[in-house]
N, C-alpha and C. Protein backbone atom coordinates (compact mmCIF):
# COMPACT_ATOMS: atom_id res chain seq x y z
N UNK A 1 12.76 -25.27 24.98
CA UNK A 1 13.61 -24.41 24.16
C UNK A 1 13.02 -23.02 24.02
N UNK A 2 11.87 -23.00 24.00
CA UNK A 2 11.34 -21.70 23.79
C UNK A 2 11.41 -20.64 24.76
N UNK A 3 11.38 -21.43 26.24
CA UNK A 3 11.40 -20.38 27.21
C UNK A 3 12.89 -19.68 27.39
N UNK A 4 13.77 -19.94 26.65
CA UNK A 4 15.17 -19.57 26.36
C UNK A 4 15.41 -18.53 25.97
N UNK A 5 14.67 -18.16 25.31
CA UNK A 5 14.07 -16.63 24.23
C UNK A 5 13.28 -16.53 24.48
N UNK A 6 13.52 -15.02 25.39
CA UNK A 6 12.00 -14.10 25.88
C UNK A 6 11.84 -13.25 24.70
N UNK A 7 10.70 -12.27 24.61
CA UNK A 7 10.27 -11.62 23.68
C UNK A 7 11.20 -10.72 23.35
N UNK A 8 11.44 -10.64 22.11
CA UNK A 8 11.86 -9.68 21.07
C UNK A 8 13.41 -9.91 20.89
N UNK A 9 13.61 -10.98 21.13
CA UNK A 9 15.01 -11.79 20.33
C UNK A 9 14.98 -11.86 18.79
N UNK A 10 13.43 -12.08 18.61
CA UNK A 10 13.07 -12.58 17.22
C UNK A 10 12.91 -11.51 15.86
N UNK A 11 13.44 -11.59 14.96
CA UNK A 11 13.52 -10.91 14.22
C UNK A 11 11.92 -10.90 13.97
N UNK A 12 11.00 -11.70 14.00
CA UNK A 12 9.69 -11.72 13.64
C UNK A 12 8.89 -11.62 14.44
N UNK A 13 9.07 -11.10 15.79
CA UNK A 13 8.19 -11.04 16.72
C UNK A 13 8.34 -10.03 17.37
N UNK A 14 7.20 -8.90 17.36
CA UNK A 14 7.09 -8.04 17.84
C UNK A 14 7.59 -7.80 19.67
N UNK A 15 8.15 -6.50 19.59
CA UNK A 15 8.81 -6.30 20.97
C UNK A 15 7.68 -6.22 21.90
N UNK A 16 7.89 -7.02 23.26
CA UNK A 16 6.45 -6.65 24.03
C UNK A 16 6.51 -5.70 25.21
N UNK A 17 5.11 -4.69 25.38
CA UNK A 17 5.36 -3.88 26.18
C UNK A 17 4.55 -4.62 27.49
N UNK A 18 5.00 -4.31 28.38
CA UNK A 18 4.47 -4.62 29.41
C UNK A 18 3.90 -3.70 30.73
N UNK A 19 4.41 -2.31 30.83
CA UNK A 19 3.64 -1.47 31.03
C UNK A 19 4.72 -0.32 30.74
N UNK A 20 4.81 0.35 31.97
CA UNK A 20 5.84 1.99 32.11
C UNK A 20 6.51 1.90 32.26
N UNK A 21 7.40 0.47 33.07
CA UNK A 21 8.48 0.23 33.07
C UNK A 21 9.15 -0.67 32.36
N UNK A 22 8.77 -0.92 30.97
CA UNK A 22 9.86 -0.99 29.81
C UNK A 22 8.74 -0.27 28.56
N UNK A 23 8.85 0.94 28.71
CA UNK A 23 7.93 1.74 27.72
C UNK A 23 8.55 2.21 26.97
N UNK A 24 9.83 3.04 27.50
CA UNK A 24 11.01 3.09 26.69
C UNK A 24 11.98 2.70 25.87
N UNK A 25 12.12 1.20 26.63
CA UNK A 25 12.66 0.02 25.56
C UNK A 25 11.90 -0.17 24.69
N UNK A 26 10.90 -0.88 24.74
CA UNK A 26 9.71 -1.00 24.15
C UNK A 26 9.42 0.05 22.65
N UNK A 27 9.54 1.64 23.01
CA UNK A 27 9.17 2.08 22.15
C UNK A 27 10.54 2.52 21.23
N UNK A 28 11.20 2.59 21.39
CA UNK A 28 12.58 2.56 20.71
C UNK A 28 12.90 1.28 19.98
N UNK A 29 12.34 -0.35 20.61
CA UNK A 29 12.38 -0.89 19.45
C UNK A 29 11.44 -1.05 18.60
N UNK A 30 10.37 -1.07 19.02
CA UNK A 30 9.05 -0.60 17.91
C UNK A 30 9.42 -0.06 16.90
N UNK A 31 9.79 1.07 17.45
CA UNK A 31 10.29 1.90 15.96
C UNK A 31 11.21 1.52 15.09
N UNK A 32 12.01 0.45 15.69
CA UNK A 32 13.04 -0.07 14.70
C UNK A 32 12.61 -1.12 14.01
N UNK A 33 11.72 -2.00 14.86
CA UNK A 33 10.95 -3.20 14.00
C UNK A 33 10.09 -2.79 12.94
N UNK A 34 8.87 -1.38 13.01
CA UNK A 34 8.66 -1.00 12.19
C UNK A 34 9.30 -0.66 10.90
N UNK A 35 10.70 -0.12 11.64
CA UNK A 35 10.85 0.33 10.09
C UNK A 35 11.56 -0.48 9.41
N UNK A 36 10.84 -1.83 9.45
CA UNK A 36 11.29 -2.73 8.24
C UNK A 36 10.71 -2.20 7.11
N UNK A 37 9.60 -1.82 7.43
CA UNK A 37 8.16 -1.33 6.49
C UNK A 37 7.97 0.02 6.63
N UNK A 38 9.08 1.30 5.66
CA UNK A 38 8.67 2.39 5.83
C UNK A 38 8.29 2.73 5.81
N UNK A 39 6.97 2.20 4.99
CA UNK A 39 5.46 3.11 5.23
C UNK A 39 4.65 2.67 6.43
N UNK A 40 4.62 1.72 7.25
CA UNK A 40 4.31 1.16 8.40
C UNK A 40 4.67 2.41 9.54
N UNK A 41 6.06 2.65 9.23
CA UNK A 41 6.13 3.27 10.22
C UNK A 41 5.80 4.87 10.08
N UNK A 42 5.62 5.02 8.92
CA UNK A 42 5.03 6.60 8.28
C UNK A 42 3.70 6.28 8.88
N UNK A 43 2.57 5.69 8.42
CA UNK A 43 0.88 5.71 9.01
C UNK A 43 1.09 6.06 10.75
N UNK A 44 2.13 4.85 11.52
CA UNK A 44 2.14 5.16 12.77
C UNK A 44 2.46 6.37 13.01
N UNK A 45 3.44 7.26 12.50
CA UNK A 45 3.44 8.70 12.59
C UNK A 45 2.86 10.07 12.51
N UNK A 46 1.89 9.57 11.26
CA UNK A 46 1.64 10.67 10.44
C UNK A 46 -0.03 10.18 10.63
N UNK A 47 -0.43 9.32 10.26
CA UNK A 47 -1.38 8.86 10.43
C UNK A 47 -1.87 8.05 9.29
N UNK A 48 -3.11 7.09 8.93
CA UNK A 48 -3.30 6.60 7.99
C UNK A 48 -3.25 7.37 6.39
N UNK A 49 -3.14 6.71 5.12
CA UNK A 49 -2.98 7.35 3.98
C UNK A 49 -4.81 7.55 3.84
N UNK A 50 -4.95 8.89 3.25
CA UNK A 50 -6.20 8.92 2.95
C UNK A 50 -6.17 9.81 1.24
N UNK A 51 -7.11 9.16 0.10
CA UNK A 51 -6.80 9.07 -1.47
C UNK A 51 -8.06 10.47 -1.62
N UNK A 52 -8.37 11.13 -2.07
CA UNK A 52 -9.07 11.70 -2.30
C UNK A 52 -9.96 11.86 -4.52
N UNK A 53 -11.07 12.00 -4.88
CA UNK A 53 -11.19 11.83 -5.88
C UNK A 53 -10.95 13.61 -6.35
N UNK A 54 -11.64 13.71 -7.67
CA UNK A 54 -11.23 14.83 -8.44
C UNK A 54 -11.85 16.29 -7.36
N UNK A 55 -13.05 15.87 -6.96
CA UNK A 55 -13.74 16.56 -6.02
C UNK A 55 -13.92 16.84 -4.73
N UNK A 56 -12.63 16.34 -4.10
CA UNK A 56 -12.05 16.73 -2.86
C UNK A 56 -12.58 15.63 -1.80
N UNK A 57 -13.23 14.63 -2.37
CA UNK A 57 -14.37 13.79 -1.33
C UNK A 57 -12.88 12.72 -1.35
N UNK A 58 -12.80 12.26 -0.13
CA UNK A 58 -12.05 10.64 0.55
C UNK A 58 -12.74 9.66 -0.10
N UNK A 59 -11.99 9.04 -0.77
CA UNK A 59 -12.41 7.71 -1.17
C UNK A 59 -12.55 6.63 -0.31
N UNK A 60 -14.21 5.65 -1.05
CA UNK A 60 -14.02 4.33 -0.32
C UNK A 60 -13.44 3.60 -1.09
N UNK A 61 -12.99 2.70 -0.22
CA UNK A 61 -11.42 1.54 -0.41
C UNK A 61 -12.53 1.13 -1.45
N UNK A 62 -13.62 0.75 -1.74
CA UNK A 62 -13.74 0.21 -3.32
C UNK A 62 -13.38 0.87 -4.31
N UNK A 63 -12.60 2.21 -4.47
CA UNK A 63 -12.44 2.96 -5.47
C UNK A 63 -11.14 3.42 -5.86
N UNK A 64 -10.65 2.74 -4.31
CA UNK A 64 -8.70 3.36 -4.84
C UNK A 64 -8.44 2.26 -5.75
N UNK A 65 -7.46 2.63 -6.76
CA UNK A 65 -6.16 1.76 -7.41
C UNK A 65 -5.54 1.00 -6.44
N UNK A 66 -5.23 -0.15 -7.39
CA UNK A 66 -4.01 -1.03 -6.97
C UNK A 66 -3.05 -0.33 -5.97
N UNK A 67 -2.36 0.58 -6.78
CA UNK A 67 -1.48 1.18 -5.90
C UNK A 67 -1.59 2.01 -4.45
N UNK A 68 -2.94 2.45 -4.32
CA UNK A 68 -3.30 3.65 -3.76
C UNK A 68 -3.94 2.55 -2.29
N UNK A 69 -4.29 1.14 -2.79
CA UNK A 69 -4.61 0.10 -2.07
C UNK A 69 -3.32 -0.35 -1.59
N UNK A 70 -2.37 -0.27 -1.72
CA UNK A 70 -1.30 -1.02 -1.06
C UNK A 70 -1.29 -0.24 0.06
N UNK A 71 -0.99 1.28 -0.06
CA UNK A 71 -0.47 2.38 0.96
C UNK A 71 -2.00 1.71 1.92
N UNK A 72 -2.92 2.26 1.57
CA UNK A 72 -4.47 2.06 2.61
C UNK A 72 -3.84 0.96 3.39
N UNK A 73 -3.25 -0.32 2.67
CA UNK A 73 -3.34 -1.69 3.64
C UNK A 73 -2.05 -1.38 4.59
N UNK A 74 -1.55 -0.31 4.83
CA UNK A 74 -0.22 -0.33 5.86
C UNK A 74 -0.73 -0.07 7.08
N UNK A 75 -2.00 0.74 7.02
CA UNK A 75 -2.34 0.61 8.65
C UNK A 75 -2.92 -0.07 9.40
N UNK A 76 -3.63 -1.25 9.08
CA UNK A 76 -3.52 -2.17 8.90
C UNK A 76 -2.97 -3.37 9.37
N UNK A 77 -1.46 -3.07 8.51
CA UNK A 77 -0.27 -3.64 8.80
C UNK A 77 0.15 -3.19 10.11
N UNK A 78 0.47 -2.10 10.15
CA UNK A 78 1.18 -1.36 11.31
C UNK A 78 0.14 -1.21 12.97
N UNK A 79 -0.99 -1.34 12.73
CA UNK A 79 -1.64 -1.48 13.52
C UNK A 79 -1.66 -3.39 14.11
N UNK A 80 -1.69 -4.15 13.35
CA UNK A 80 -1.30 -5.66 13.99
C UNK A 80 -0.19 -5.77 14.52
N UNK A 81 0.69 -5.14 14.02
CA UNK A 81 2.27 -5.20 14.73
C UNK A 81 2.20 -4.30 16.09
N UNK A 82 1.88 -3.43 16.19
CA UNK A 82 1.39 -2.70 17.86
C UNK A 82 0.52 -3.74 18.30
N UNK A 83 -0.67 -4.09 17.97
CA UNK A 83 -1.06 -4.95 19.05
C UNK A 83 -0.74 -6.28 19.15
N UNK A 84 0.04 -6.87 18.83
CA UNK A 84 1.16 -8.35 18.57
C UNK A 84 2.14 -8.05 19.59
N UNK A 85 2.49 -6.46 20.11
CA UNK A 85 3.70 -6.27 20.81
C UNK A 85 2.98 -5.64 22.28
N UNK A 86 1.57 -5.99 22.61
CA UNK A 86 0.91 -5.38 23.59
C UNK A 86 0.62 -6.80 24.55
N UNK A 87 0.89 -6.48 26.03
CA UNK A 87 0.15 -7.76 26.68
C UNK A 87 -0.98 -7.52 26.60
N UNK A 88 -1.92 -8.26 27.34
CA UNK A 88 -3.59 -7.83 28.00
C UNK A 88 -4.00 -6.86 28.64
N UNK A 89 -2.75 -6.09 29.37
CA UNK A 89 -3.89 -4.94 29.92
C UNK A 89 -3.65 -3.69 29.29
N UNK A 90 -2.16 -4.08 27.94
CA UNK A 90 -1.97 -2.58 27.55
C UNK A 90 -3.00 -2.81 26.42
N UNK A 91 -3.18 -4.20 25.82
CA UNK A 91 -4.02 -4.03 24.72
C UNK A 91 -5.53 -3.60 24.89
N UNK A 92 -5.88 -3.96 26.18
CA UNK A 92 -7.40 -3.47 26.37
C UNK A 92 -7.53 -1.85 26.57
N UNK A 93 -6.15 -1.33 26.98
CA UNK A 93 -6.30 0.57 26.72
C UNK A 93 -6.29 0.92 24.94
N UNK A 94 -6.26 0.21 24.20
CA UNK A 94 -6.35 0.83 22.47
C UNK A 94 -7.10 -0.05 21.77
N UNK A 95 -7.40 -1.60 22.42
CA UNK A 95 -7.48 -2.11 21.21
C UNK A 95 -9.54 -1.59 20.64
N UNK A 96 -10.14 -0.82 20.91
CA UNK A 96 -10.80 -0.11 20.05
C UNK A 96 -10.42 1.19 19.04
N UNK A 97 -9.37 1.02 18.98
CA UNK A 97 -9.06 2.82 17.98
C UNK A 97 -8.81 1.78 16.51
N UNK A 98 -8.77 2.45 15.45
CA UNK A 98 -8.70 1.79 14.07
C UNK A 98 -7.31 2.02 13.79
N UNK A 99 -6.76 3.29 14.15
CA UNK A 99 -5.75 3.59 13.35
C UNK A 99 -4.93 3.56 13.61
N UNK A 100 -3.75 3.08 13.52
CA UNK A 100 -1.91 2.87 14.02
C UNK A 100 -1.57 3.82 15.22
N UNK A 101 -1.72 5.63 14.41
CA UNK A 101 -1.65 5.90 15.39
C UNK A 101 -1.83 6.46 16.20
N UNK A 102 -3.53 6.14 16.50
CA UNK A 102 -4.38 6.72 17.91
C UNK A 102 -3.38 5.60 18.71
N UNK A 103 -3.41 4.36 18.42
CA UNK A 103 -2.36 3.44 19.33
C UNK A 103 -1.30 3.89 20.10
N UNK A 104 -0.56 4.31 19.21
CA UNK A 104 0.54 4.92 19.21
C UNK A 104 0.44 6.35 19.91
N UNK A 105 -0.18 6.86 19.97
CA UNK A 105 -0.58 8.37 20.51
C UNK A 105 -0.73 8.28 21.97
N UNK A 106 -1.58 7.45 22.17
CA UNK A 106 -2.18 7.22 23.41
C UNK A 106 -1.43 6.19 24.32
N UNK A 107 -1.02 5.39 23.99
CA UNK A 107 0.17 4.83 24.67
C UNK A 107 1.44 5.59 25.07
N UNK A 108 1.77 6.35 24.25
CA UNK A 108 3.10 7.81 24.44
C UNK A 108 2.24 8.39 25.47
N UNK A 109 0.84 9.10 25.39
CA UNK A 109 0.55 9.79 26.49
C UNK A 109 0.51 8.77 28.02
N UNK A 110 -0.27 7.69 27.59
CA UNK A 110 -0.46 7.20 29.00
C UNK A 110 1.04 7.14 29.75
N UNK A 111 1.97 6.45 28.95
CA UNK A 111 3.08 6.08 29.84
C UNK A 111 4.14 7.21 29.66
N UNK A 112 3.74 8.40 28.90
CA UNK A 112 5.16 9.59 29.32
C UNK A 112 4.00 10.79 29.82
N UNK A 113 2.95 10.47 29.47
CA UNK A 113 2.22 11.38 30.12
C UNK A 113 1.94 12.87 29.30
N UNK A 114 1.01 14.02 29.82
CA UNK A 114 1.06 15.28 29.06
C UNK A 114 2.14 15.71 28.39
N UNK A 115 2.32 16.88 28.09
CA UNK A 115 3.32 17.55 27.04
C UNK A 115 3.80 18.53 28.65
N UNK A 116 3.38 18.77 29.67
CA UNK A 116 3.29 19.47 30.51
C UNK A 116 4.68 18.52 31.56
N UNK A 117 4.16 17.15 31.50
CA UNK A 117 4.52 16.12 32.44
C UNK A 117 6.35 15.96 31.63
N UNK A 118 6.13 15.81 30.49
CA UNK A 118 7.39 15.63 29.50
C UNK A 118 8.06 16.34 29.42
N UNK A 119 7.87 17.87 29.83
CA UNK A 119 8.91 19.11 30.08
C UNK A 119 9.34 18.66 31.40
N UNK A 120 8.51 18.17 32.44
CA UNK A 120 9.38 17.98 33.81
C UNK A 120 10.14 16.86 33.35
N UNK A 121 9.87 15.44 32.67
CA UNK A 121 10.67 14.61 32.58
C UNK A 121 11.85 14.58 31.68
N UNK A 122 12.27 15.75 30.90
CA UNK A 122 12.84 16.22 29.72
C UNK A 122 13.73 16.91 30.37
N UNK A 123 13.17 18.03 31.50
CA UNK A 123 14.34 18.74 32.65
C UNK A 123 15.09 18.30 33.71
N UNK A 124 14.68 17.14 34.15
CA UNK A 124 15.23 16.01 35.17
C UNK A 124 16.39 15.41 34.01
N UNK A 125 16.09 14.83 32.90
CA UNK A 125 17.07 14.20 32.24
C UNK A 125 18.20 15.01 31.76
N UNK A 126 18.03 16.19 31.43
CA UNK A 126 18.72 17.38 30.94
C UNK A 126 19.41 17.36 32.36
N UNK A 127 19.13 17.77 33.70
CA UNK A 127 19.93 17.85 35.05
C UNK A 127 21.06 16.31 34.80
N UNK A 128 20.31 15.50 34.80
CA UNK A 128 21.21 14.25 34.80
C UNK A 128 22.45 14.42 34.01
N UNK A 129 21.81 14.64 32.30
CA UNK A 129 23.28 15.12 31.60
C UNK A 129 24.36 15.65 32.03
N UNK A 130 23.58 16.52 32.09
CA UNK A 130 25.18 18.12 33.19
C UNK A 130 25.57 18.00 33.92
N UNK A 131 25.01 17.06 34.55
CA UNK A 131 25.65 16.67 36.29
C UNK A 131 26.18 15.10 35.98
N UNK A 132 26.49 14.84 35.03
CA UNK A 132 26.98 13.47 34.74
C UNK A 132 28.03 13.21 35.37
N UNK A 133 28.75 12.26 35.88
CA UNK A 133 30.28 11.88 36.42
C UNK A 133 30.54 10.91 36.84
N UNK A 134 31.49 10.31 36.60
CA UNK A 134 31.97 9.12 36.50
C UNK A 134 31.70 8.67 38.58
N UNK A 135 31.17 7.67 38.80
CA UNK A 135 31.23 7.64 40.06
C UNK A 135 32.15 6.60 40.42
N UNK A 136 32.26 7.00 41.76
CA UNK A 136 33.46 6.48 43.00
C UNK A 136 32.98 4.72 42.14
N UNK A 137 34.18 4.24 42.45
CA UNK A 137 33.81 2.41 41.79
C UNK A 137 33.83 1.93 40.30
N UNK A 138 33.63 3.49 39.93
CA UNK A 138 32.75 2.53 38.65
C UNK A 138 33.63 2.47 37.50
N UNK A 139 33.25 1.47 36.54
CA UNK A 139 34.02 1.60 35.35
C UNK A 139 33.65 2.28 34.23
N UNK A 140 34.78 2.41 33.53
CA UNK A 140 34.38 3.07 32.21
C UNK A 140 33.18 2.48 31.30
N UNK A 141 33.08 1.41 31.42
CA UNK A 141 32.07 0.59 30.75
C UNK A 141 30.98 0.84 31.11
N UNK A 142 31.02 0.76 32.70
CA UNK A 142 29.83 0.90 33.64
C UNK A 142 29.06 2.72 33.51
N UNK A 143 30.34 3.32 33.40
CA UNK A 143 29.31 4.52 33.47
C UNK A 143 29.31 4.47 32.06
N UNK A 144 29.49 4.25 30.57
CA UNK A 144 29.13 4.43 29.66
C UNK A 144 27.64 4.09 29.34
N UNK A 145 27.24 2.59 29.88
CA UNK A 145 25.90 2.18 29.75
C UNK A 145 25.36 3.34 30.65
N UNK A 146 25.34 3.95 31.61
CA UNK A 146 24.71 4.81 32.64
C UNK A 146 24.48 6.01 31.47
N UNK A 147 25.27 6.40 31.12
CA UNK A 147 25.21 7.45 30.13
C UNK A 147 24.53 7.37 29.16
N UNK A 148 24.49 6.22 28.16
CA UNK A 148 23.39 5.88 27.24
C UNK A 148 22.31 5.65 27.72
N UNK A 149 21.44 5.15 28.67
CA UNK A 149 20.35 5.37 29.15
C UNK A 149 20.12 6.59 28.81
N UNK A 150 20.65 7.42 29.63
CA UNK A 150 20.12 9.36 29.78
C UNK A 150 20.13 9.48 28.36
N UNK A 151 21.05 9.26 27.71
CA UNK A 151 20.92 9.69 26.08
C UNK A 151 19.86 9.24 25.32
N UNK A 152 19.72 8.30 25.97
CA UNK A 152 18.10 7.32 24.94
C UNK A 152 16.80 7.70 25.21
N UNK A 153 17.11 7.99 26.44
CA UNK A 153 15.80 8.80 27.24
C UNK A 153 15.48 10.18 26.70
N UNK A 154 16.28 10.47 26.87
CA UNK A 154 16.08 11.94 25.74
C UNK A 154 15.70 12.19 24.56
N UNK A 155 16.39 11.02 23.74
CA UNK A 155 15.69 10.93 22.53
C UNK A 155 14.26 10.78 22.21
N UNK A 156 13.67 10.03 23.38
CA UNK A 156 12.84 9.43 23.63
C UNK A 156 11.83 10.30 23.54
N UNK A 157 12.09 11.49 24.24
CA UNK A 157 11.56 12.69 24.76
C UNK A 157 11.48 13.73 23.68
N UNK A 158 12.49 13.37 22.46
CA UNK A 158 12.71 14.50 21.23
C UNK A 158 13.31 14.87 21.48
N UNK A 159 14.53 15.09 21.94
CA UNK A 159 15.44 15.97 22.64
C UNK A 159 16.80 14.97 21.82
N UNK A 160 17.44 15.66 20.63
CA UNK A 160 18.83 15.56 20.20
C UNK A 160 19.87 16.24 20.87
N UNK A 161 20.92 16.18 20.92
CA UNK A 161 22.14 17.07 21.77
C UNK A 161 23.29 16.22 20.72
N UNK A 162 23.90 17.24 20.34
CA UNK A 162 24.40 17.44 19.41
C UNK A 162 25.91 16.87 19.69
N UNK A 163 26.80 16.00 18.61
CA UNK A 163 27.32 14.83 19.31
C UNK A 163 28.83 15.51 19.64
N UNK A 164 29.28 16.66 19.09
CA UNK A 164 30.28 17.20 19.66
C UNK A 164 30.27 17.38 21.30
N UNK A 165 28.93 18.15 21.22
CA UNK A 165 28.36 18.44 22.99
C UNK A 165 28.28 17.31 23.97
N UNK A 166 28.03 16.40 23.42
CA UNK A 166 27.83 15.33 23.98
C UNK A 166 29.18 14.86 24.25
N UNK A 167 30.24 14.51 23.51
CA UNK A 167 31.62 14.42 23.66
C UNK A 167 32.81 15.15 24.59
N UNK A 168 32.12 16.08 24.76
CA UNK A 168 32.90 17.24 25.84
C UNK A 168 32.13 17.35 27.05
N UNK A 169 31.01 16.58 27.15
CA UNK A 169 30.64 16.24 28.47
C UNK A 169 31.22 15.10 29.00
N UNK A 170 31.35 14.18 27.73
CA UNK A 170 32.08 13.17 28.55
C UNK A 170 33.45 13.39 29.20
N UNK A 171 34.36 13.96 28.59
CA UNK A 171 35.63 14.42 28.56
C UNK A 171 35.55 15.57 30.05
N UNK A 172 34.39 16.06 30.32
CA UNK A 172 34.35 16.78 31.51
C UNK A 172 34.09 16.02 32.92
N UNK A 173 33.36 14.74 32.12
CA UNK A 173 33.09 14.16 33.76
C UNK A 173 34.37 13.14 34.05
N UNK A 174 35.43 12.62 33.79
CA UNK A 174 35.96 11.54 34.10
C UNK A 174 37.19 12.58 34.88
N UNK A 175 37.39 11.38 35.93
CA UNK A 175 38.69 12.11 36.89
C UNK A 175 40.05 12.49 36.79
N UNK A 176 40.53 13.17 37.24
CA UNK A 176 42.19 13.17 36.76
C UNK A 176 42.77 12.27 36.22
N UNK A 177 42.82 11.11 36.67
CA UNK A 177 43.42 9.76 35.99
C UNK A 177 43.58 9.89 34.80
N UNK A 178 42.39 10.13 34.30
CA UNK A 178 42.59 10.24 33.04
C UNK A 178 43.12 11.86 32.09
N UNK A 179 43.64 12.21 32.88
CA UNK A 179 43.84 13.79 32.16
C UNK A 179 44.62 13.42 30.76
N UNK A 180 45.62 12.31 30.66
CA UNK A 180 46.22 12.47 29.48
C UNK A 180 45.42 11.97 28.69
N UNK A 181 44.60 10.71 28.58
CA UNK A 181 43.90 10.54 27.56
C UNK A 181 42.90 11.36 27.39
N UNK A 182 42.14 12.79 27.98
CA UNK A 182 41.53 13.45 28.32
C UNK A 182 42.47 14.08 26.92
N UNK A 183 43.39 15.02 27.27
CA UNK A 183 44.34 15.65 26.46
C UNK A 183 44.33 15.36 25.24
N UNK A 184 44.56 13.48 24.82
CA UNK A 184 44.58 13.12 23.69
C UNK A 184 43.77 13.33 22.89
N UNK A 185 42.63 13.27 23.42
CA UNK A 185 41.59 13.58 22.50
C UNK A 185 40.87 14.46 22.47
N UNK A 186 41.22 15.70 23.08
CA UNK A 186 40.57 16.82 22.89
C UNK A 186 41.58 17.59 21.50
N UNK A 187 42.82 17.12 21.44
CA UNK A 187 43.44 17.53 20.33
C UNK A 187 43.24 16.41 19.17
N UNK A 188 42.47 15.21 19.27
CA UNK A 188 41.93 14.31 18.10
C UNK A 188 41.50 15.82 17.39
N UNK A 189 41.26 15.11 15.77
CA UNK A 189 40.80 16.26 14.51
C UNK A 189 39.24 15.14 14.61
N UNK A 190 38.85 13.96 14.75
CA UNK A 190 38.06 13.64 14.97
C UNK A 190 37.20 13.76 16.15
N UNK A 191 37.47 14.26 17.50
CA UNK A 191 36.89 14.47 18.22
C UNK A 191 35.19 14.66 18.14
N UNK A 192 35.11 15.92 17.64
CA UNK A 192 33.83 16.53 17.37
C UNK A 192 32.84 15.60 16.51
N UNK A 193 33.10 14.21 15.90
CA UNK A 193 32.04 13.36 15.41
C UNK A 193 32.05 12.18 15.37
N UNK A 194 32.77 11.56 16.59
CA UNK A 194 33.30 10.42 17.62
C UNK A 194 32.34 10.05 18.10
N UNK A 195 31.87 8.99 17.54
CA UNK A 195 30.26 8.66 18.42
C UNK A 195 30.92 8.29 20.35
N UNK A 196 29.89 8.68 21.09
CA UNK A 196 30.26 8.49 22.51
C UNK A 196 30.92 7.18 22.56
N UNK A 197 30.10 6.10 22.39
CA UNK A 197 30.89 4.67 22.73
C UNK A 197 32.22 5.01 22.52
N UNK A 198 33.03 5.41 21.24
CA UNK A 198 34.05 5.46 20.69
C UNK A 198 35.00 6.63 21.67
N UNK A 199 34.26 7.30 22.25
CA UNK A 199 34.89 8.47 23.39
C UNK A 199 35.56 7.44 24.35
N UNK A 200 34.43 6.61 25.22
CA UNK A 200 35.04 6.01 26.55
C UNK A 200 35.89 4.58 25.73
N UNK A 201 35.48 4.25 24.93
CA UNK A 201 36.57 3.38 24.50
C UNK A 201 38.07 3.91 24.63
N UNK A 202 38.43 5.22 24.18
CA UNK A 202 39.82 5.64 24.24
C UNK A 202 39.85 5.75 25.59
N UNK A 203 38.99 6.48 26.31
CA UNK A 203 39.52 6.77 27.57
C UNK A 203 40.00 5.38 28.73
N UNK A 204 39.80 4.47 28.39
CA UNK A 204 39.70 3.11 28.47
C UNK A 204 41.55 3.01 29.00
């Protein structure tokens, strides 16, 4: 029964990465499993909470409060859940760093690479956008998933595009066939905040 459900079906089990090629999946649901625990996923961001006393010195954990001890124990937290969602050879690239997110840091670099590498992979995806179009064969369904990829990827990358824009690309790539439902909904009053799915659904 178990081999029925591969990883990350489970509401309680961390998503697993397996290398560069599901790094993306991978880190998109991370972030969602994290944020069961919004401060989990704040330390992985921001970095661990650190308490300071009257005199500017960092406290040792024997000296924070109750409260000030809960926040300390999230990285912790958030750091077992990254390596719970790592096989063996991604866990042996972090598992010496303490903090959520050197993990997290260094895994984004290894598998998207420099800030240098991420402008080329940020401008390739941006080409993909603009040059989007429905291809010879395919269905509306079919190029919709095609399309959400590029969109997720981007996100991925930091890169929002703004969902009107995004909507009038779609409406630009599909073929004559569709000119009237094309029509229809460029005169929708909802148009401009039509999540995409909800675009190729009409055009459907």
């Amino acid at each position: 029964m178990a081999d029925k459900y591969p990883e990350g079906t489970s509401d309680y089990r961390a998503p697993l990465l397996l290398g560069t090629k599901n790094y993306n999946w991978w880190k998109g649901r991370m972030e969602v499993y994290l944020s069961r625990e919004p401060l989990a996923l704040r330390v992985v961001q921001k970095g661990p909470f650190e308490f300071k006393d009257k005199e500017g010195k960092v406290k040792d954990i024997d000296d924070l409060t109750a409260t000030e001890l809960i926040k300390y124990s999230f990285n912790g937290k958030a750091r077992n859940s990254l390596m719970n969602g790592l096989c063996p050879s991604e866990c042996d690239k972090v598992s010496s760093y303490k903090s959520a997110k050197e993990i997290w840091d260094t895994l984004e670099l290894y598998h998207e690479g420099s800030k240098s590498l991420r402008k080329v992979k940020l401008s390739k995806l941006m080409n993909e956008f603009g040059n989007f179009k429905l291809q010879d064969g395919e269905t509306i369904r079919e190029s919709q998933a095609r399309f959400q990829i590029n969109l997720n990827a981007l996100k991925q990358l930091g890169k929002y595009i703004p969902q009107e824009e995004i909507n009038m690309k779609i409406l630009s790539a599909v073929p004559f066939i569709y000119e009237p439902n094309v029509i229809a909904l460029e005169s929708s009053p909802t148009i401009d905040t039509m999540d995409q799915l909800g675009v190729f659904i009409e055009l459907e």
